[in-house]
Protein backbone atom coordinates (compact mmCIF):
# COMPACT_ATOMS: atom_id res chain seq x y z
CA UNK A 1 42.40 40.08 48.92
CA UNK A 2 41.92 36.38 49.09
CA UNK A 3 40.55 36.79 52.33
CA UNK A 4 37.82 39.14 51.09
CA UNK A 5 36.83 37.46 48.09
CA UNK A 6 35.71 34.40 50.27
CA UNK A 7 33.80 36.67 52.56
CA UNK A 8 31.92 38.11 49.78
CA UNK A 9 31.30 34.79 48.43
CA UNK A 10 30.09 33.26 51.71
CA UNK A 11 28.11 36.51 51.73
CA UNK A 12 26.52 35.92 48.43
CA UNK A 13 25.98 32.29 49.17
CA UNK A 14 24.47 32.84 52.14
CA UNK A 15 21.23 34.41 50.07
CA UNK A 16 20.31 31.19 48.30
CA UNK A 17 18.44 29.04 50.67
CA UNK A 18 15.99 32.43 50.89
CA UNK A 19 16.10 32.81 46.71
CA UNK A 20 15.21 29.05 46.71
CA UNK A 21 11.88 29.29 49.38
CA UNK A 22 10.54 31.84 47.41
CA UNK A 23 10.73 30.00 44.45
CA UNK A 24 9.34 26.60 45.74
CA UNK A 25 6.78 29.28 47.03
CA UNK A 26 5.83 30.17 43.30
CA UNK A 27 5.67 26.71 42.24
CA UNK A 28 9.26 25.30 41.21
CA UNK A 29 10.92 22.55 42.29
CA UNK A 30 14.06 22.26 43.12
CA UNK A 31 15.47 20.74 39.78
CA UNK A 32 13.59 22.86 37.59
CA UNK A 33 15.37 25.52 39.54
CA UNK A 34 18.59 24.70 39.39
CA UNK A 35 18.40 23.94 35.49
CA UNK A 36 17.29 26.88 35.39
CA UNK A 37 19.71 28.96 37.71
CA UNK A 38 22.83 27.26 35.70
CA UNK A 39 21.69 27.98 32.36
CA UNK A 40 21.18 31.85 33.08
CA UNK A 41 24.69 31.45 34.69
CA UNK A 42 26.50 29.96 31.74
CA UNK A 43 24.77 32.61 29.10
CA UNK A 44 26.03 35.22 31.73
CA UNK A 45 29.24 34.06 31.64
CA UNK A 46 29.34 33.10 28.29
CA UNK A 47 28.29 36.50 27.37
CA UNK A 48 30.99 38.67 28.98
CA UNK A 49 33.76 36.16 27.76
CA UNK A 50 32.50 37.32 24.44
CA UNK A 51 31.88 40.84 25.46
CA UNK A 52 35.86 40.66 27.58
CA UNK A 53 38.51 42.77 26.20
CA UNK A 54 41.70 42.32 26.04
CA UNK A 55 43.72 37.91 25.62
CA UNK A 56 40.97 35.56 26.55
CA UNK A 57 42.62 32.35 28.73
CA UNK A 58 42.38 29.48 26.26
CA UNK A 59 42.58 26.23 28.42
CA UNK A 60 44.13 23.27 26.93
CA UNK A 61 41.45 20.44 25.80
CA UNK A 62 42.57 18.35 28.69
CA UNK A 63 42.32 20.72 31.57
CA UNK A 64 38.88 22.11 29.34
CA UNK A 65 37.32 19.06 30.18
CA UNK A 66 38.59 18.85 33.69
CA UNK A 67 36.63 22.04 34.19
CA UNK A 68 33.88 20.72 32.22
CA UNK A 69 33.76 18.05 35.25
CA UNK A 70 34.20 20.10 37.96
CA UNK A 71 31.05 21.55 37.04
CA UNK A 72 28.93 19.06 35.43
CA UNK A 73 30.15 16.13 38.20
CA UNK A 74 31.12 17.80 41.12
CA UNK A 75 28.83 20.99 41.40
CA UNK A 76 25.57 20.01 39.98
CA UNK A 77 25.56 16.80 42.36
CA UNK A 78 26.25 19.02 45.16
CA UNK A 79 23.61 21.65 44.85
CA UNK A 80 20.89 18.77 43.48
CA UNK A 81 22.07 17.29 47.30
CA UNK A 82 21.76 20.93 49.03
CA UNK A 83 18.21 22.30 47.59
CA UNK A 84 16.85 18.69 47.83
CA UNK A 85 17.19 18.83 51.43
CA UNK A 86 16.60 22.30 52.04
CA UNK A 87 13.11 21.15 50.30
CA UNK A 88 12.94 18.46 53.14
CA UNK A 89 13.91 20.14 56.28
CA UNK A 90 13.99 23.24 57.72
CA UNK A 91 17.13 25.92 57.08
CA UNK A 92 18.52 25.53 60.39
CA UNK A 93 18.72 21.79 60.33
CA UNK A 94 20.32 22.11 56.70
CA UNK A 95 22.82 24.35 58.06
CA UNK A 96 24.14 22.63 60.72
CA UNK A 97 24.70 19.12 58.76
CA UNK A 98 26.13 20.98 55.78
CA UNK A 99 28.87 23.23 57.72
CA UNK A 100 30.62 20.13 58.65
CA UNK A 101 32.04 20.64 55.31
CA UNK A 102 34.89 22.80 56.69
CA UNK A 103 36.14 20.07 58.76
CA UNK A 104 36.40 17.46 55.89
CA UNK A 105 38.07 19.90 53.64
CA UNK A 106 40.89 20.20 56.03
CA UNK A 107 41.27 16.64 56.49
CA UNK A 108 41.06 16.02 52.83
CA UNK A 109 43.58 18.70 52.49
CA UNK A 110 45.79 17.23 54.81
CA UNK A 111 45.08 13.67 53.16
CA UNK A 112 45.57 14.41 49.47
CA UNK A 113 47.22 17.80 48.62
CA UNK A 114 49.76 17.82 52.26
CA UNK A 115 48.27 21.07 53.34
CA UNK A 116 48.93 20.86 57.08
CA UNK A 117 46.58 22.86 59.07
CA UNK A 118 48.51 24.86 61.52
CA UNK A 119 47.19 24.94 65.32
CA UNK A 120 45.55 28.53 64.46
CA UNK A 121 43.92 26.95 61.61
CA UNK A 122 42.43 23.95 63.52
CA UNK A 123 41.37 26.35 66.59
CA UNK A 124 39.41 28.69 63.91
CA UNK A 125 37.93 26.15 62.37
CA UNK A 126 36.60 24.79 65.55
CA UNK A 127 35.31 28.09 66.72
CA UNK A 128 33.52 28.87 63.45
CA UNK A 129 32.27 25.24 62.93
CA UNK A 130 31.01 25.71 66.95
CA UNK A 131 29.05 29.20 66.15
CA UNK A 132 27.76 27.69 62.69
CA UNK A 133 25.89 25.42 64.84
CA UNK A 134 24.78 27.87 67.14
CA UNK A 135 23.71 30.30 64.92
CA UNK A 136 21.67 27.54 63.18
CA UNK A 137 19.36 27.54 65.77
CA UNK A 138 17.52 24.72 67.62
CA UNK A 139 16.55 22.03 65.45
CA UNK A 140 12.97 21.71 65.43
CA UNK A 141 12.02 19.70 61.95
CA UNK A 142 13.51 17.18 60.23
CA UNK A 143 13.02 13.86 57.93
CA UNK A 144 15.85 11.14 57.33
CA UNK A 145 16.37 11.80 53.17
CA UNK A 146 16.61 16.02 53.81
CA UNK A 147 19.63 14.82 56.58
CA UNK A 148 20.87 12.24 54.33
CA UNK A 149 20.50 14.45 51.10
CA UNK A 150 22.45 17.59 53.05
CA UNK A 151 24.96 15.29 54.62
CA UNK A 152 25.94 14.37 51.03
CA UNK A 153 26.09 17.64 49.79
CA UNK A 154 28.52 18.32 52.84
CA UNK A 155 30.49 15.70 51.88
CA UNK A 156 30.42 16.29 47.82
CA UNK A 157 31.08 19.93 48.42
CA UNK A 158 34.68 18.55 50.30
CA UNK A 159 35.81 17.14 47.00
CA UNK A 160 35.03 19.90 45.06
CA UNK A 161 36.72 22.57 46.78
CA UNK A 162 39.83 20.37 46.94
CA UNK A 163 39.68 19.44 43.25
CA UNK A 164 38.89 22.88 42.02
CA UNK A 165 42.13 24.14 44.20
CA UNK A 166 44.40 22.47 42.11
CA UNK A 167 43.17 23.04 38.71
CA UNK A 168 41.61 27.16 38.56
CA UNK A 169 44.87 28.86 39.18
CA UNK A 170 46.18 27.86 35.85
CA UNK A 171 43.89 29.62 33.97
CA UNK A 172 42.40 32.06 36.68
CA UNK A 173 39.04 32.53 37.90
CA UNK A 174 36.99 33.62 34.96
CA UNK A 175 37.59 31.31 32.31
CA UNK A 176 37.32 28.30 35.06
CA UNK A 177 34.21 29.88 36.17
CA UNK A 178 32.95 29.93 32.68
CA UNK A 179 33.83 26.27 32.08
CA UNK A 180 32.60 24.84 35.27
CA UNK A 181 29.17 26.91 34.61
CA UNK A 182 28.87 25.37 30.92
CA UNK A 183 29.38 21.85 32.64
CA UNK A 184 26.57 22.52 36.06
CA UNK A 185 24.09 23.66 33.32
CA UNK A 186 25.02 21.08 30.70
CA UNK A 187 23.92 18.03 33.45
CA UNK A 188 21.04 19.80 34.68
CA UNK A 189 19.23 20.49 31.28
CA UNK A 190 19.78 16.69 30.99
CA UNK A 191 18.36 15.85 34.18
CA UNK A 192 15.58 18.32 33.56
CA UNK A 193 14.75 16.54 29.74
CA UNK A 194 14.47 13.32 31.90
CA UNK A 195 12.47 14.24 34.70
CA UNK A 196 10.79 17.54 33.53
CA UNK A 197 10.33 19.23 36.73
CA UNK A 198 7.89 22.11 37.95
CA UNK A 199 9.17 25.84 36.55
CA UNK A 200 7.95 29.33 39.00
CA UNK A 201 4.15 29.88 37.96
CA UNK A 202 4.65 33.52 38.33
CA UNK A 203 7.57 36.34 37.75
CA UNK A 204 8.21 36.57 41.58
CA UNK A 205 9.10 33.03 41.33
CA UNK A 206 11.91 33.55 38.26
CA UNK A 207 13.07 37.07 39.66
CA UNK A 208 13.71 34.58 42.77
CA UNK A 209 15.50 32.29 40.33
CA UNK A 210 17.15 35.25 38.50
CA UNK A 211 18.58 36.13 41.88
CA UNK A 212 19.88 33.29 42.77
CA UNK A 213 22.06 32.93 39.28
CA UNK A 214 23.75 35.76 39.27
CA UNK A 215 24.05 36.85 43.22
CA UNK A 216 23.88 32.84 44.89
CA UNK A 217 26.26 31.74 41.47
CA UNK A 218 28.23 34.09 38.99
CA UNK A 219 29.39 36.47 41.62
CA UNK A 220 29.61 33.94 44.76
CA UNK A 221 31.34 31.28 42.53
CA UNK A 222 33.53 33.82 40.96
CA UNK A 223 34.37 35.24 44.22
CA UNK A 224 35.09 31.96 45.56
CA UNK A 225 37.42 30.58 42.87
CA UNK A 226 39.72 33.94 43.41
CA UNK A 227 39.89 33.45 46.84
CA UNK A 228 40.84 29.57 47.45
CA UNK A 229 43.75 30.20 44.59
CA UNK A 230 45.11 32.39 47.07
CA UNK A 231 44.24 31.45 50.54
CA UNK A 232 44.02 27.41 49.97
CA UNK A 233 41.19 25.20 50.49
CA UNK A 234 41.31 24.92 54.57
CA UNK A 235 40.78 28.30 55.52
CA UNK A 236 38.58 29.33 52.26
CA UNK A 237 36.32 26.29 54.33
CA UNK A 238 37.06 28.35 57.25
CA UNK A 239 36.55 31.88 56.30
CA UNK A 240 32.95 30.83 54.21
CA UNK A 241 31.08 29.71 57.58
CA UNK A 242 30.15 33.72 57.87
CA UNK A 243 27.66 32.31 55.44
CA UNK A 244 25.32 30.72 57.82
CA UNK A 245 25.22 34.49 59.49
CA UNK A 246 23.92 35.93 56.29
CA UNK A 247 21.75 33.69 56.26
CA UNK A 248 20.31 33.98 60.06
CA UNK A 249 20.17 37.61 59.08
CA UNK A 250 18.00 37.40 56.02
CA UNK A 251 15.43 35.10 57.97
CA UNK A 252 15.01 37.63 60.66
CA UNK A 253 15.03 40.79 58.26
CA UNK A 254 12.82 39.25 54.97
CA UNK A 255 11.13 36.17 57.17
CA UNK A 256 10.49 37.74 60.32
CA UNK A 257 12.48 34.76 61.85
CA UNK A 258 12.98 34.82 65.80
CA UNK A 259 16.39 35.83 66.71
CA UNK A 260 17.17 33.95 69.68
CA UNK A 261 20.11 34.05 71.98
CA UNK A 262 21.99 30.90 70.79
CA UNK A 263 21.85 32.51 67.21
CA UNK A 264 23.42 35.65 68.38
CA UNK A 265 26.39 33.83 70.27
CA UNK A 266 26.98 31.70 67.43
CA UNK A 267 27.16 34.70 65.08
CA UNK A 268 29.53 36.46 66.73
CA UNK A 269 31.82 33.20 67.08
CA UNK A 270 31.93 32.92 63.33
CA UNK A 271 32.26 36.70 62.83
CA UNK A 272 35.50 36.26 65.66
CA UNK A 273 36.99 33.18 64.09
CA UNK A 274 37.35 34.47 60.84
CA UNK A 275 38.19 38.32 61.65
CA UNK A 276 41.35 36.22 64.05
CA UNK A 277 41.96 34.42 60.41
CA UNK A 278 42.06 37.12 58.42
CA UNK A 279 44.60 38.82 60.54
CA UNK A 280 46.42 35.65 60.56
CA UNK A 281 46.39 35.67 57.22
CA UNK A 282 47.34 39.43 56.84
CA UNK A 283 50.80 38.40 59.00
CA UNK A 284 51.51 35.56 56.95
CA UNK A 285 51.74 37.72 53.90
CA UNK A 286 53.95 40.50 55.02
């Protein structure tokens, strides 16, 4: 099951860069967008933990406000770093620099929590870090903040998978989901106050915007947090590069993107590396 909630979630994830064109398209920027993709995300959650039957998960104040964090200092930095660059450069470009994530994770999870990666883990990672690239197609665009903003939501993104792997099992997906929302929404309204950035002119601009808060954030997030409590942070880094596929496909299918030859070899290495994982993963359990 782990294995399939981080598919789904890669899945999901994979839809945002397209939710987030169309909306620059209609006239937002990207952090009147965001503020406004993580406050339709907290009242979402917010709403079915009022609407949830049954004992509602009651965090204690001090791992509260670690969740509060998660989201308010480790999430909302790393998307303001991701749709800031995808503003700057082109998708494929973005791609590439931000799926050397998986890499760091397992370093930092070898580091800090003494996760060793086993030799099956390194060679998928490897493969599917290898097709990512591929699949992102050749780089054609580019300017020095979009690499510099990506590269630091690669990075950011490393430290918040880690962190969030030690502190959402205790109280399960949901309720951290809920909390981490709260705090991604909380620091963007502020930012927003400060800055007061461009909003979508027109409804195809907010149904973009709608979109991408509950399909590219409840249900990817959500998906996400109940996979890495049971698979671990390495191959959850592993298993989402079939996001970058999604992706690829939506371009060709919605954008009429080209679907060259290097983007079909590199799909097919990240669909291979993580169908190997997942049966990996399948052994390890029985």
């Amino acid at each position: 099951m782990g294995v399939l909630f981080i598919l789904i979630s890669g899945a999901a994830f994979g839809l945002l860069p397209w939710f987030a064109r169309i909306a620059y398209n209609h006239g937002a920027e990207p952090l009147g967008m965001l503020a406004v993709r993580f406050v339709l995300a907290s009242a979402i959650m917010l709403a079915a933990t009022f609407l949830r039957k049954g004992p509602r998960e009651r965090p204690s104040r001090s791992l509260a406000l670690q969740l509060f964090a998660l989201g308010a200092l480790g999430y909302a930095p790393q998307a303001t770093f991701f749709f800031f660059s995808v503003d700057r450069i082109d998708i494929s470009l973005a791609t590439i620099i931000f799926y050397t994530y998986p890499v760091f994770v397992v370093l930092a999870s070898w580091i800090f929590l003494s996760h060793t990666p086993s030799s099956r883990v390194i060679t998928c990672l490897c493969v599917a870090v290898i097709g990512a690239a591929l699949t992102a197609g050749q780089v054609k665009a580019g300017s020095v903040s979009g690499v510099l903003f990506m590269l630091a939501a690669s990075l950011w993104y490393t430290g918040y998978i880690v962190f969030s792997s030690r502190v959402v099992h205790i109280v399960g997906a949901f309720t951290s989901l809920t909390y981490v929302m709260v705090g991604a929404a909380t620091a963007h309204v502020i930012i927003y106050i400060g800055v007061q950035p461009h909003l979508p002119t027109d409804s195809t601009g907010w149904l973009a915007i709608a979109a991408a808060s509950i399909f590219g954030t409840v249900l990817s997030m959500g998906f996400f947090f109940a996979g890495v409590s049971r698979v671990g942070p390495g191959e959850a880094a592993v298993l989402s590069t079939v996001e970058p596929v999604v992706s690829i496909a939506v371009g060709v299918l919605a954008l009429h993107e080209q679907l060259t030859t290097p983007r079909v070899i590199g799909a097919a290495l990240v669909l291979v590396s993580v169908a190997v994982l997942a049966q990996f993963s399948r052994a390890d359990t029985k």
